[in-house]
Protein backbone atom coordinates (compact mmCIF):
# COMPACT_ATOMS: atom_id res chain seq x y z
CA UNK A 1 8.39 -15.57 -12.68
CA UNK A 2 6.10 -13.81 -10.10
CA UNK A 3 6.66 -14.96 -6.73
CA UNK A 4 4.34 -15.58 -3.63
CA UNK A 5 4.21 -11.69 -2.36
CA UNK A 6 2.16 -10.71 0.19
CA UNK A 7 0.16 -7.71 -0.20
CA UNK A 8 -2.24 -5.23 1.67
CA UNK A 9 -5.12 -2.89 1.09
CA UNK A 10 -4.53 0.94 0.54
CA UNK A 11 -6.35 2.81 3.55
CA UNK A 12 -7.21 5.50 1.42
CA UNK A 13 -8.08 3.84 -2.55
CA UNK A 14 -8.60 0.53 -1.19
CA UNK A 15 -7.08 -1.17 -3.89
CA UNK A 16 -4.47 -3.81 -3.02
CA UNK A 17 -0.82 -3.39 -3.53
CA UNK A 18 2.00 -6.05 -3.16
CA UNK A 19 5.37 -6.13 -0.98
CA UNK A 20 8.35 -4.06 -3.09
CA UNK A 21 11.85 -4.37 -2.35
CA UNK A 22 12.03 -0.67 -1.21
CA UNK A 23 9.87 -1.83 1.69
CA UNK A 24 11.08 -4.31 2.79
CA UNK A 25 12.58 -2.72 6.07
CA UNK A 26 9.55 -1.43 7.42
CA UNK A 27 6.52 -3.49 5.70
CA UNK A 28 4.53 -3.79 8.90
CA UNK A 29 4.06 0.22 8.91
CA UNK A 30 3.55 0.83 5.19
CA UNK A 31 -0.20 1.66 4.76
CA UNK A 32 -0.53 3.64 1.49
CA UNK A 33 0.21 1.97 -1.88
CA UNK A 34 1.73 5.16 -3.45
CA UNK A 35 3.35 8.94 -2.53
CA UNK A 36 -0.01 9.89 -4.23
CA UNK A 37 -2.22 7.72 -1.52
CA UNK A 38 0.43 9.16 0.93
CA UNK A 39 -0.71 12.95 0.53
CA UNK A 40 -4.55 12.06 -0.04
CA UNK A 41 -4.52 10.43 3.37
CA UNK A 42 -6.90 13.13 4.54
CA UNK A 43 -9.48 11.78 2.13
CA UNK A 44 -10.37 8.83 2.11
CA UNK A 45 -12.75 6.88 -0.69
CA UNK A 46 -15.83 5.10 0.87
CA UNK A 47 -16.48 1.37 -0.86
């Protein structure tokens, strides 16, 4: 039963990533789809 999430685009893979419960305080500020994304931040994949 998948619901009508919304989602965004990691700044640093670029590959999109839906709303979680864990973020659901502070959604407008999350930017990176995972801790991983999080420490890469300095490197960032051109598309």
């Amino acid at each position: 039963m998948p619901k009508n999430l919304e989602s965004k685009i990691c700044i640093v893979c670029n590959i999109p990533f839906n709303w979680r419960k864990k973020w659901e305080k502070n959604w407008a500020e999350v930017k990176y789809c995972s801790e991983r994304c999080r420490r890469n931040k300095k490197v960032r994949r051109r598309i």
